[in-house]
PDB file of N, CA and C in Angstrom:
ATOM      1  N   UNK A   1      28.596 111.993  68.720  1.00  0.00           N
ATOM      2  CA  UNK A   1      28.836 110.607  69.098  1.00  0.00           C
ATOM      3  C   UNK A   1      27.880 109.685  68.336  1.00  0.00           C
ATOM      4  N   UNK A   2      27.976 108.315  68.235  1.00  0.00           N
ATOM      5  CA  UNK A   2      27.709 107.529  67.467  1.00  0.00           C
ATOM      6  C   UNK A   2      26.200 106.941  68.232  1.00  0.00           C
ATOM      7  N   UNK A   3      24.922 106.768  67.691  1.00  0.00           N
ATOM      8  CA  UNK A   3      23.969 106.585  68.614  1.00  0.00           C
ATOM      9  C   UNK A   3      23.522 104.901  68.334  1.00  0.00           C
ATOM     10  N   UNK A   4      23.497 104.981  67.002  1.00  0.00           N
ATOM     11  CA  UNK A   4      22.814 103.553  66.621  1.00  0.00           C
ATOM     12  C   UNK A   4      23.924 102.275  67.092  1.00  0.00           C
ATOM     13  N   UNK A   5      23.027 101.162  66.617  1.00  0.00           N
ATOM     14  CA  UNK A   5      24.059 100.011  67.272  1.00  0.00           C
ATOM     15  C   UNK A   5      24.336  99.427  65.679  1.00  0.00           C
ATOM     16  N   UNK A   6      24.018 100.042  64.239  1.00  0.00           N
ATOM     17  CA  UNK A   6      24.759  99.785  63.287  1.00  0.00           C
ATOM     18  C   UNK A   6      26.387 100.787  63.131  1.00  0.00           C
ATOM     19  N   UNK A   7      25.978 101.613  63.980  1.00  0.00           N
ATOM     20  CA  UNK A   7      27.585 102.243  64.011  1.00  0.00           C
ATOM     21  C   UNK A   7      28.566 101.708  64.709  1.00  0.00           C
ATOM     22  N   UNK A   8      27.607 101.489  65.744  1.00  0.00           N
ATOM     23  CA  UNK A   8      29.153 100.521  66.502  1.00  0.00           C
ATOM     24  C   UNK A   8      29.510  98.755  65.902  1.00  0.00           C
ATOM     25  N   UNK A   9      28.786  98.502  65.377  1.00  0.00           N
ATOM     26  CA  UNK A   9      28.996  97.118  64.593  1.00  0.00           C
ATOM     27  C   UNK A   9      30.068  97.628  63.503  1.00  0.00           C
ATOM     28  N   UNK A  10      29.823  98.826  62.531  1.00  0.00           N
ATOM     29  CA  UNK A  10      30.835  99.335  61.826  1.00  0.00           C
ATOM     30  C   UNK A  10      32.394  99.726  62.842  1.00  0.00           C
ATOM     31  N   UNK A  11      32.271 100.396  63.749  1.00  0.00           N
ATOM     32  CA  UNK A  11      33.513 101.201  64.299  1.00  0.00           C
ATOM     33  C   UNK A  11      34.001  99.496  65.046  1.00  0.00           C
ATOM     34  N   UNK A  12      33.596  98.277  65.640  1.00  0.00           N
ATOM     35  CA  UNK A  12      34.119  97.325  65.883  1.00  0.00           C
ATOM     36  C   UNK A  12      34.948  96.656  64.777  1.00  0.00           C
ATOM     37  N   UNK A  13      34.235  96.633  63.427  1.00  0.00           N
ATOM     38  CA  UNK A  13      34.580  95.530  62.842  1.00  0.00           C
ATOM     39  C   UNK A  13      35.830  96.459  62.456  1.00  0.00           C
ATOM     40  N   UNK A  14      36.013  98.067  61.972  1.00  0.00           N
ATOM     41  CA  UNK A  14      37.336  98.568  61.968  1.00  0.00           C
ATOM     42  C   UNK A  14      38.912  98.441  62.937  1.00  0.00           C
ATOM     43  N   UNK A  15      37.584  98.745  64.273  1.00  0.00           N
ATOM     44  CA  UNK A  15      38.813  98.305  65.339  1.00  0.00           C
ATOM     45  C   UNK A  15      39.494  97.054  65.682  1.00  0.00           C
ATOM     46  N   UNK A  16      38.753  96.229  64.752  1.00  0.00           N
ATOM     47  CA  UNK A  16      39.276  94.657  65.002  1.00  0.00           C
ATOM     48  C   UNK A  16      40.964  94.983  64.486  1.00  0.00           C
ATOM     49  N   UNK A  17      41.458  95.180  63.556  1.00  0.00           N
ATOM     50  CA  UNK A  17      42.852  95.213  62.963  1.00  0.00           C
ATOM     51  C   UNK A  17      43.420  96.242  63.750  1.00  0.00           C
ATOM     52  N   UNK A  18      43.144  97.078  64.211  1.00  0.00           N
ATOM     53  CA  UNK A  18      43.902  97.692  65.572  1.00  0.00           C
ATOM     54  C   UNK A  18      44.892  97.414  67.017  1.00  0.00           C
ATOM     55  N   UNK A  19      45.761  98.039  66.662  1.00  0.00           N
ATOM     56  CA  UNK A  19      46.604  98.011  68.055  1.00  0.00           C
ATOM     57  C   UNK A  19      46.471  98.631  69.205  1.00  0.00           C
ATOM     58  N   UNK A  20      46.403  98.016  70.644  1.00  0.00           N
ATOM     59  CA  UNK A  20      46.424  99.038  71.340  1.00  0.00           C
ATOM     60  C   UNK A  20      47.409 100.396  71.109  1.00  0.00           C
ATOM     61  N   UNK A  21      47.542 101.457  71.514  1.00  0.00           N
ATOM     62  CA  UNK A  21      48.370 103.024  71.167  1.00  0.00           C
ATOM     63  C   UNK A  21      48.637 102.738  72.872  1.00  0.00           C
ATOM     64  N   UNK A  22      47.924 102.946  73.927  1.00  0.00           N
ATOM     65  CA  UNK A  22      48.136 103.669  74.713  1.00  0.00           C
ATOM     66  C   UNK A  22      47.770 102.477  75.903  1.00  0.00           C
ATOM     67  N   UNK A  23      48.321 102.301  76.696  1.00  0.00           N
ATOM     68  CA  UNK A  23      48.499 101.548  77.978  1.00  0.00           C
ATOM     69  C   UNK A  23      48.120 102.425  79.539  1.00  0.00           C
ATOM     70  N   UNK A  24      47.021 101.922  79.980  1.00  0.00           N
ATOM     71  CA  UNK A  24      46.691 102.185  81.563  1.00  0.00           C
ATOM     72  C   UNK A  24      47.565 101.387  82.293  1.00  0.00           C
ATOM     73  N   UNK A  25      48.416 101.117  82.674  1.00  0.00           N
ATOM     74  CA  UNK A  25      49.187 100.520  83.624  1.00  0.00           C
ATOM     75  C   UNK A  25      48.711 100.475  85.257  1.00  0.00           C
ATOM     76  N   UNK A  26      49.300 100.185  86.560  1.00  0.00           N
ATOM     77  CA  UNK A  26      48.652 100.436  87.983  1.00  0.00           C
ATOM     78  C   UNK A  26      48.890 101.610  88.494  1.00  0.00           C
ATOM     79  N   UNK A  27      49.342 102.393  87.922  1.00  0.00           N
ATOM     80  CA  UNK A  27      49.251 103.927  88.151  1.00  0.00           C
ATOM     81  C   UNK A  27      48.288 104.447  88.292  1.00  0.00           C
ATOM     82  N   UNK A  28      47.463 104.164  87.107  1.00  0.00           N
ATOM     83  CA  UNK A  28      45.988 104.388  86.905  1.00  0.00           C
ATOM     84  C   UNK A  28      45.985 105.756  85.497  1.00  0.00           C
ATOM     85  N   UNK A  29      45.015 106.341  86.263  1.00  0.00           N
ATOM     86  CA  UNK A  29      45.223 108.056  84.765  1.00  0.00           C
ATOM     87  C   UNK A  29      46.090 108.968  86.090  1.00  0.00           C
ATOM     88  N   UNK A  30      47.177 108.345  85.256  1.00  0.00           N
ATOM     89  CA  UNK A  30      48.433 110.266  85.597  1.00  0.00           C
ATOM     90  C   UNK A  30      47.806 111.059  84.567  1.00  0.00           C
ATOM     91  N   UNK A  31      47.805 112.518  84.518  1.00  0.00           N
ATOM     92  CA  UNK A  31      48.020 113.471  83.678  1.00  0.00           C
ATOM     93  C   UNK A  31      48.798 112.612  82.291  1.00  0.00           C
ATOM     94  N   UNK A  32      49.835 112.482  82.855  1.00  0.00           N
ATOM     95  CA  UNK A  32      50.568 112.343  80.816  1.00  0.00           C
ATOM     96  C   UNK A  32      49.950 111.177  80.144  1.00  0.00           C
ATOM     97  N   UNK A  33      49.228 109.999  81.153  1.00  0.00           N
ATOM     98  CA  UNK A  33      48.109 109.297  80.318  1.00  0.00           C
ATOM     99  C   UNK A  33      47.050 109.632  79.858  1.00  0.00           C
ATOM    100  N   UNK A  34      46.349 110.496  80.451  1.00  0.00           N
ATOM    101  CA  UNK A  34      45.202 111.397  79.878  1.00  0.00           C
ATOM    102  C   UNK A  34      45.554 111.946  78.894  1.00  0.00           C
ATOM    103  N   UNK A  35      46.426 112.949  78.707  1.00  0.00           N
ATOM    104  CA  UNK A  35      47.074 113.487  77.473  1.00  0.00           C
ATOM    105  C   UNK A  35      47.300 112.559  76.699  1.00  0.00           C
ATOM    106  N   UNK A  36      48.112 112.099  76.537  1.00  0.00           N
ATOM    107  CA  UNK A  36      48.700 110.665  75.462  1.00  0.00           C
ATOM    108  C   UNK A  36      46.913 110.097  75.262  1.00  0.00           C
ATOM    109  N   UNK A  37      46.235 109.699  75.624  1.00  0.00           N
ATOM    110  CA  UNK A  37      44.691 109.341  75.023  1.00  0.00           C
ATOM    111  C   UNK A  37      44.732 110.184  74.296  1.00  0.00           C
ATOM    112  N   UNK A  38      43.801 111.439  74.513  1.00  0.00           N
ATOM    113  CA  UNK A  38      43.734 112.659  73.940  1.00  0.00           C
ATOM    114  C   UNK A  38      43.984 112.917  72.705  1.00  0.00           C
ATOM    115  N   UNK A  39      45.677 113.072  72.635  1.00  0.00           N
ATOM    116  CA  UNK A  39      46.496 112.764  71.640  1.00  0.00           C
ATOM    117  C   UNK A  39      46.020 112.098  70.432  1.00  0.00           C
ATOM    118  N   UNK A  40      45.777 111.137  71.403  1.00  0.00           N
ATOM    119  CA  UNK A  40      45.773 109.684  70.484  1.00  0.00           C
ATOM    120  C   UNK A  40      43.868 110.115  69.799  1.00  0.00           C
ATOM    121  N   UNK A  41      43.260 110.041  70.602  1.00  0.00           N
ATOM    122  CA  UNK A  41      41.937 109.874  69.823  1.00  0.00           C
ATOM    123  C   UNK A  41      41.797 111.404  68.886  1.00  0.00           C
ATOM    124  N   UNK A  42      42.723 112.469  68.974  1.00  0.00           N
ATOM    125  CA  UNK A  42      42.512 114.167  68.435  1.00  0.00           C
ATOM    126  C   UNK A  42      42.921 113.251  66.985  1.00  0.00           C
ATOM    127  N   UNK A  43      44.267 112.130  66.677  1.00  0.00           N
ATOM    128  CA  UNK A  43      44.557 112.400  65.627  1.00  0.00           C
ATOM    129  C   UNK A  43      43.909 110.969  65.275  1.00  0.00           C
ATOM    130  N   UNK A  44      43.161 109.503  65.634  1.00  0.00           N
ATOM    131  CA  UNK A  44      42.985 108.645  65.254  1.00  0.00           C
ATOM    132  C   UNK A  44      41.879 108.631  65.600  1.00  0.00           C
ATOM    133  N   UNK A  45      40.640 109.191  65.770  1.00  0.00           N
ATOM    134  CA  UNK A  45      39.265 108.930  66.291  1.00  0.00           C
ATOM    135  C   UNK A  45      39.121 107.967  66.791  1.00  0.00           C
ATOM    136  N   UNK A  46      39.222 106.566  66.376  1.00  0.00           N
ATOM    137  CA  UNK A  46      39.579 105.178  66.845  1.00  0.00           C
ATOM    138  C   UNK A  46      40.728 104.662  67.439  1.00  0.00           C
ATOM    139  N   UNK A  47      40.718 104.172  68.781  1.00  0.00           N
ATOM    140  CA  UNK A  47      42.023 103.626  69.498  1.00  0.00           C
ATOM    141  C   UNK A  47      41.486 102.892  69.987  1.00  0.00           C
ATOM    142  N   UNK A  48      42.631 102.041  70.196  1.00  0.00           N
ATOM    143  CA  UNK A  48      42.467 100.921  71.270  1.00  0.00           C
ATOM    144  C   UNK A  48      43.255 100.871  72.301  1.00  0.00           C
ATOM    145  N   UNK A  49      42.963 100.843  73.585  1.00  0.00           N
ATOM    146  CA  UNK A  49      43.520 100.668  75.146  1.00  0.00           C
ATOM    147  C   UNK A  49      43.911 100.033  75.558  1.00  0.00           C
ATOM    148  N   UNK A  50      44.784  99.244  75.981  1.00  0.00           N
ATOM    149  CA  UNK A  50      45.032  98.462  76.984  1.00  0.00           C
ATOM    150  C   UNK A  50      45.248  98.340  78.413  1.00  0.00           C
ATOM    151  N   UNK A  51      44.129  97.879  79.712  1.00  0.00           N
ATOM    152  CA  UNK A  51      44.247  97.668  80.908  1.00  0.00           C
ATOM    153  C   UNK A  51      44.855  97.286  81.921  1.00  0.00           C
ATOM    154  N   UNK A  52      45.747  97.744  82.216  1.00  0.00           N
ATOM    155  CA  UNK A  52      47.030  96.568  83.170  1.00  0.00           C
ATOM    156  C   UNK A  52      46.238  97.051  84.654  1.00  0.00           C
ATOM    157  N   UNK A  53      44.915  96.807  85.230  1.00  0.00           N
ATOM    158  CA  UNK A  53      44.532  97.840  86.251  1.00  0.00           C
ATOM    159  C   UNK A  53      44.113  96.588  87.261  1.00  0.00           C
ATOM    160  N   UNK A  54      43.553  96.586  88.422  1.00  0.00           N
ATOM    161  CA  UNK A  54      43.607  95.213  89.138  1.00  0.00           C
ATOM    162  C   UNK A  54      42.029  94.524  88.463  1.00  0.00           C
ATOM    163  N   UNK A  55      40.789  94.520  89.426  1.00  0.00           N
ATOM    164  CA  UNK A  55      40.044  93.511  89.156  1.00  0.00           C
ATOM    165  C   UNK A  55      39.152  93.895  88.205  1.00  0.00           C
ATOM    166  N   UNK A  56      37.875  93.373  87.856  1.00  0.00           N
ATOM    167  CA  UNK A  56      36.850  94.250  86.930  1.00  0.00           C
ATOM    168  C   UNK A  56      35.891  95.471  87.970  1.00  0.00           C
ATOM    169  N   UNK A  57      35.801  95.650  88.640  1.00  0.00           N
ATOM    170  CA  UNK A  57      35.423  96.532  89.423  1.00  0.00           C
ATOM    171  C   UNK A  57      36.220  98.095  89.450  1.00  0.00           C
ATOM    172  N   UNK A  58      38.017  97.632  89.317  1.00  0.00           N
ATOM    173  CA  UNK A  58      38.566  98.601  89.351  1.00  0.00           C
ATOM    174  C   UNK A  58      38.868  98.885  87.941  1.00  0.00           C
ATOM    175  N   UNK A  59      38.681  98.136  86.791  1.00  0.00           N
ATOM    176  CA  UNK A  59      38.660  97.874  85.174  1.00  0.00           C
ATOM    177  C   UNK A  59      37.603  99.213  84.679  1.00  0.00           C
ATOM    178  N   UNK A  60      36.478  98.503  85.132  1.00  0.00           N
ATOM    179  CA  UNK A  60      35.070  99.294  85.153  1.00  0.00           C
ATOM    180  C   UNK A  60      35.355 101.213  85.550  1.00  0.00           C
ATOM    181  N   UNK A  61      35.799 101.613  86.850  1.00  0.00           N
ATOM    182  CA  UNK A  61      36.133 102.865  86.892  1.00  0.00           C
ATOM    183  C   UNK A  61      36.958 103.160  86.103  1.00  0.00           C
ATOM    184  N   UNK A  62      38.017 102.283  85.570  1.00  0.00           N
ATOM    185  CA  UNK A  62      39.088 103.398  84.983  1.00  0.00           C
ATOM    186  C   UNK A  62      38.245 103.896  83.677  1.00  0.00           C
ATOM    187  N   UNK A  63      37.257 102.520  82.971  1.00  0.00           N
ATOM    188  CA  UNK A  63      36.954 102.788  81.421  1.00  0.00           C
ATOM    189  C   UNK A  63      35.787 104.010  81.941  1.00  0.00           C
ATOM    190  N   UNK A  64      35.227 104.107  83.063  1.00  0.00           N
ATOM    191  CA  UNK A  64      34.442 105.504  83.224  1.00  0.00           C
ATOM    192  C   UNK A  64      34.970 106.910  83.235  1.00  0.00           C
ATOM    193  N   UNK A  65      35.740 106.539  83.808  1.00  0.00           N
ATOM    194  CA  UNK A  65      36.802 107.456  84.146  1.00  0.00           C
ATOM    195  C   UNK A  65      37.418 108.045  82.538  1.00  0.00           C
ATOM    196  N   UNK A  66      38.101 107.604  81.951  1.00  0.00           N
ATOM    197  CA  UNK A  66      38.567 107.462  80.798  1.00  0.00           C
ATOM    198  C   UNK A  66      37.844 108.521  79.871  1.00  0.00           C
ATOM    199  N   UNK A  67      36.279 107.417  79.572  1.00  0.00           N
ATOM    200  CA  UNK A  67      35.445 107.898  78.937  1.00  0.00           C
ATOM    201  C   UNK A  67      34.972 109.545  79.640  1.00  0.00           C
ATOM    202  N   UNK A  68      35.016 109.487  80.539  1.00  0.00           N
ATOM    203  CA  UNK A  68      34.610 111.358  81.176  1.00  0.00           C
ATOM    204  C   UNK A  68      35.753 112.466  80.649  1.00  0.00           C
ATOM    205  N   UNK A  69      36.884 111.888  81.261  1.00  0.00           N
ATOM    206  CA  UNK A  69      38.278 112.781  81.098  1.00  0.00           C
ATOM    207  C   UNK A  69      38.303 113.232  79.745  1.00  0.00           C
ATOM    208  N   UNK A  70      38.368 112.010  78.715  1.00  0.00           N
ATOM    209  CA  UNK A  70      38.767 112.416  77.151  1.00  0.00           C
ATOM    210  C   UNK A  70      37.378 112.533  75.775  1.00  0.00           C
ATOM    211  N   UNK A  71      36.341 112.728  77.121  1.00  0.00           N
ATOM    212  CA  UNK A  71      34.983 112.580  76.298  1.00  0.00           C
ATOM    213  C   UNK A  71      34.765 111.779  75.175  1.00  0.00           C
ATOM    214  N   UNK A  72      35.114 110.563  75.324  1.00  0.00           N
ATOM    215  CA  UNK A  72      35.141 109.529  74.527  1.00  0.00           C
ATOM    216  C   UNK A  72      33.962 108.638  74.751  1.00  0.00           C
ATOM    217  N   UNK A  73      33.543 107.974  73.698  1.00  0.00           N
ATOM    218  CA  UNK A  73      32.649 106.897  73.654  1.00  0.00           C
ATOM    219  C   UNK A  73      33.198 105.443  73.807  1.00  0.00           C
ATOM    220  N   UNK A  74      32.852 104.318  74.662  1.00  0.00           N
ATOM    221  CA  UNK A  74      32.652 103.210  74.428  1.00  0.00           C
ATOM    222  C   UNK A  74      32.150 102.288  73.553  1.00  0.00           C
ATOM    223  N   UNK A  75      33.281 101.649  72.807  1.00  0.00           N
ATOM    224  CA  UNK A  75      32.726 101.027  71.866  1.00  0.00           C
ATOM    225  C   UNK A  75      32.969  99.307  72.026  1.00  0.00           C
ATOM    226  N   UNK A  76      33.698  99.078  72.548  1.00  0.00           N
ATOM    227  CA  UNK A  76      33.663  97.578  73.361  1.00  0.00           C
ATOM    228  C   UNK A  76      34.862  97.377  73.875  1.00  0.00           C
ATOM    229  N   UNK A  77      34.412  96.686  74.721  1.00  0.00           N
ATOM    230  CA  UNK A  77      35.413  95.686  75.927  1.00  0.00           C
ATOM    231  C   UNK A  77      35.705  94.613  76.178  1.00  0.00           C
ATOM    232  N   UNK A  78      37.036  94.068  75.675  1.00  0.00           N
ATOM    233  CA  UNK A  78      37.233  92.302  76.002  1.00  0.00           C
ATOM    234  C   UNK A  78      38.358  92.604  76.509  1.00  0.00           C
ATOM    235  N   UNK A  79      38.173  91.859  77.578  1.00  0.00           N
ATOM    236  CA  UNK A  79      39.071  91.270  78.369  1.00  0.00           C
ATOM    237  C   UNK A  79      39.867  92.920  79.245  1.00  0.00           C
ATOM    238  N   UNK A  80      40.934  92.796  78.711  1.00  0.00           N
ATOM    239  CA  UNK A  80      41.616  93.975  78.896  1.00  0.00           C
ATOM    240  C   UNK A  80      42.108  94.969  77.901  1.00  0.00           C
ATOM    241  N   UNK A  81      41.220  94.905  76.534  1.00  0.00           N
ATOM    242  CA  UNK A  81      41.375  95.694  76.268  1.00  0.00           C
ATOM    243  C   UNK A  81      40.131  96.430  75.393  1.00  0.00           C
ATOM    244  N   UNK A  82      40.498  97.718  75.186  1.00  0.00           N
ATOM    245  CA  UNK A  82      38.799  99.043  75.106  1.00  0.00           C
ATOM    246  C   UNK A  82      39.480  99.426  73.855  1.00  0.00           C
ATOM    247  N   UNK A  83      38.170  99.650  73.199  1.00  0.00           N
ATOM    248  CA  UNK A  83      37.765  99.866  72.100  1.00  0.00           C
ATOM    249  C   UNK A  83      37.343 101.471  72.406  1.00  0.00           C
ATOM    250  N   UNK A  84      38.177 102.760  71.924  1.00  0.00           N
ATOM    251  CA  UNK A  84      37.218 103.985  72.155  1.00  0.00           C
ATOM    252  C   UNK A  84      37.188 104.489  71.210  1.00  0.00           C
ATOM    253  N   UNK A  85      36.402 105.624  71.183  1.00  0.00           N
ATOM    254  CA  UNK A  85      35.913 106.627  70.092  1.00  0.00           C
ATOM    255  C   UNK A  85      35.695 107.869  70.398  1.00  0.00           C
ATOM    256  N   UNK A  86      36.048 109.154  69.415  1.00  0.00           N
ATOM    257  CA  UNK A  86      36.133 110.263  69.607  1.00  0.00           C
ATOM    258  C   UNK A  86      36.076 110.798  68.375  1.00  0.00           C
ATOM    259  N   UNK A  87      34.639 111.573  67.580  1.00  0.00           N
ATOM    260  CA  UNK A  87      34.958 112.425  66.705  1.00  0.00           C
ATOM    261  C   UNK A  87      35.656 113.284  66.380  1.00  0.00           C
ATOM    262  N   UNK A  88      36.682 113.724  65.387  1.00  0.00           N
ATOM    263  CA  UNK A  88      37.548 114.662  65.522  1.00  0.00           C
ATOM    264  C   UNK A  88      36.688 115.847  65.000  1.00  0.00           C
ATOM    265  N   UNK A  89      36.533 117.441  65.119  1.00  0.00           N
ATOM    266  CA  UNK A  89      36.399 118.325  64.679  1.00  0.00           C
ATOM    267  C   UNK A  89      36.885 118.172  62.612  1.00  0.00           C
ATOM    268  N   UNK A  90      38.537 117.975  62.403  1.00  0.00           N
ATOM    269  CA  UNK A  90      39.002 118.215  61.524  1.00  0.00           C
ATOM    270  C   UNK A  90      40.246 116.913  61.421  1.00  0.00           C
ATOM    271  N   UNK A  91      39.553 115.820  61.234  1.00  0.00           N
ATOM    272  CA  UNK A  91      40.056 114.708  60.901  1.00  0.00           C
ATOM    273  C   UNK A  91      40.998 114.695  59.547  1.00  0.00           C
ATOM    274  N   UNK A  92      42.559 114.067  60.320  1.00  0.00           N
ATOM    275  CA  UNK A  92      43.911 114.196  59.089  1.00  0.00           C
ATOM    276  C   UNK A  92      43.835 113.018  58.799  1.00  0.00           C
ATOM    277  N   UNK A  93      43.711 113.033  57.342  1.00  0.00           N
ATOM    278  CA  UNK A  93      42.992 111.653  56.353  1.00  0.00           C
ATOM    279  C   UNK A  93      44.166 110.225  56.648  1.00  0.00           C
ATOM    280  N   UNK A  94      45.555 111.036  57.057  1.00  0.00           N
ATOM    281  CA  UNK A  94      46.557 110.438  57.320  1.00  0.00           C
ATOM    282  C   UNK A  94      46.481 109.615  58.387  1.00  0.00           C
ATOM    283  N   UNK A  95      46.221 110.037  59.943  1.00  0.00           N
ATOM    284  CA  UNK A  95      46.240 109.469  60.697  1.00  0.00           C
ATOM    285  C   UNK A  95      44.454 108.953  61.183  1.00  0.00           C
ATOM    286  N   UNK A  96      44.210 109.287  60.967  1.00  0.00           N
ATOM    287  CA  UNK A  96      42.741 108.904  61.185  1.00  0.00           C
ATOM    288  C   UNK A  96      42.055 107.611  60.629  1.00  0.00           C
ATOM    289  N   UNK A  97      41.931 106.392  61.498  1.00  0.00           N
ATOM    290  CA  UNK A  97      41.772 105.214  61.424  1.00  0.00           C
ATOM    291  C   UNK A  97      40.295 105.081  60.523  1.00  0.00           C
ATOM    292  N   UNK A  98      39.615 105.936  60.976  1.00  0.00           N
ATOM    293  CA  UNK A  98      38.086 106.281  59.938  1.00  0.00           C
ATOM    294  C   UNK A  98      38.343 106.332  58.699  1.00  0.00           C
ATOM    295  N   UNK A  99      39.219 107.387  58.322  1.00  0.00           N
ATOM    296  CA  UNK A  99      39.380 107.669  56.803  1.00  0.00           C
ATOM    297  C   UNK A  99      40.707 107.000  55.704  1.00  0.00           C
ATOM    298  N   UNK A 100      40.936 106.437  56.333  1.00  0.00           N
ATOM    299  CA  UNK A 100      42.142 105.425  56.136  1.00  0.00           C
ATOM    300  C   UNK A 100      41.600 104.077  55.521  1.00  0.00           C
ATOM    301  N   UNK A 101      40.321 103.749  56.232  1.00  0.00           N
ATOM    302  CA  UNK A 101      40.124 102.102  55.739  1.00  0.00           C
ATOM    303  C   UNK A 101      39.893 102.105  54.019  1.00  0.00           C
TER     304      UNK A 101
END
């Protein structure tokens, strides 16, 4: 994981041109949202989230939550939507938002 705060100034200014992939809706984390993250950060190290969840209190658990389930890092939060991160083992130059720029 990324320790300094010049890495996350780098992994922000990438994630700026990013789309959210994957939507928390009021369901919260079902299983096939956990997976679908997963998914998403195994082949893009970098994703972006989007929150449909009620207040910031209940905002706050899901991005904990999140971050535990798919062992992901926090890399910022506006509004409703998260910025995460996940080193891949064996990053595909193709899909991988890192090796792409």
């Amino acid at each position: 994981m990324t320790a300094t705060s010049a890495d996350k100034k780098y992994l922000r200014a990438l994630g700026h041109q990013l789309k959210p992939v994957v939507t928390v809706a009021s369901n919260g984390l079902t299983e096939t949202v956990v997976a679908e993250l997963d998914r998403a950060l195994r082949d893009h190290e970098l994703i972006k989230v989007k929150l449909s969840v009620g207040d910031r209190d209940a905002k706050k658990e899901v991005i904990k939550s999140v971050c535990q389930q798919c062992n992901a890092q926090l890399i910022q939060s506006i509004g409703h939507i998260v910025l995460l991160f996940r080193k891949a083992d064996k990053p595909n130059p193709k899909l991988s938002n890192l090796l792409r720029q």
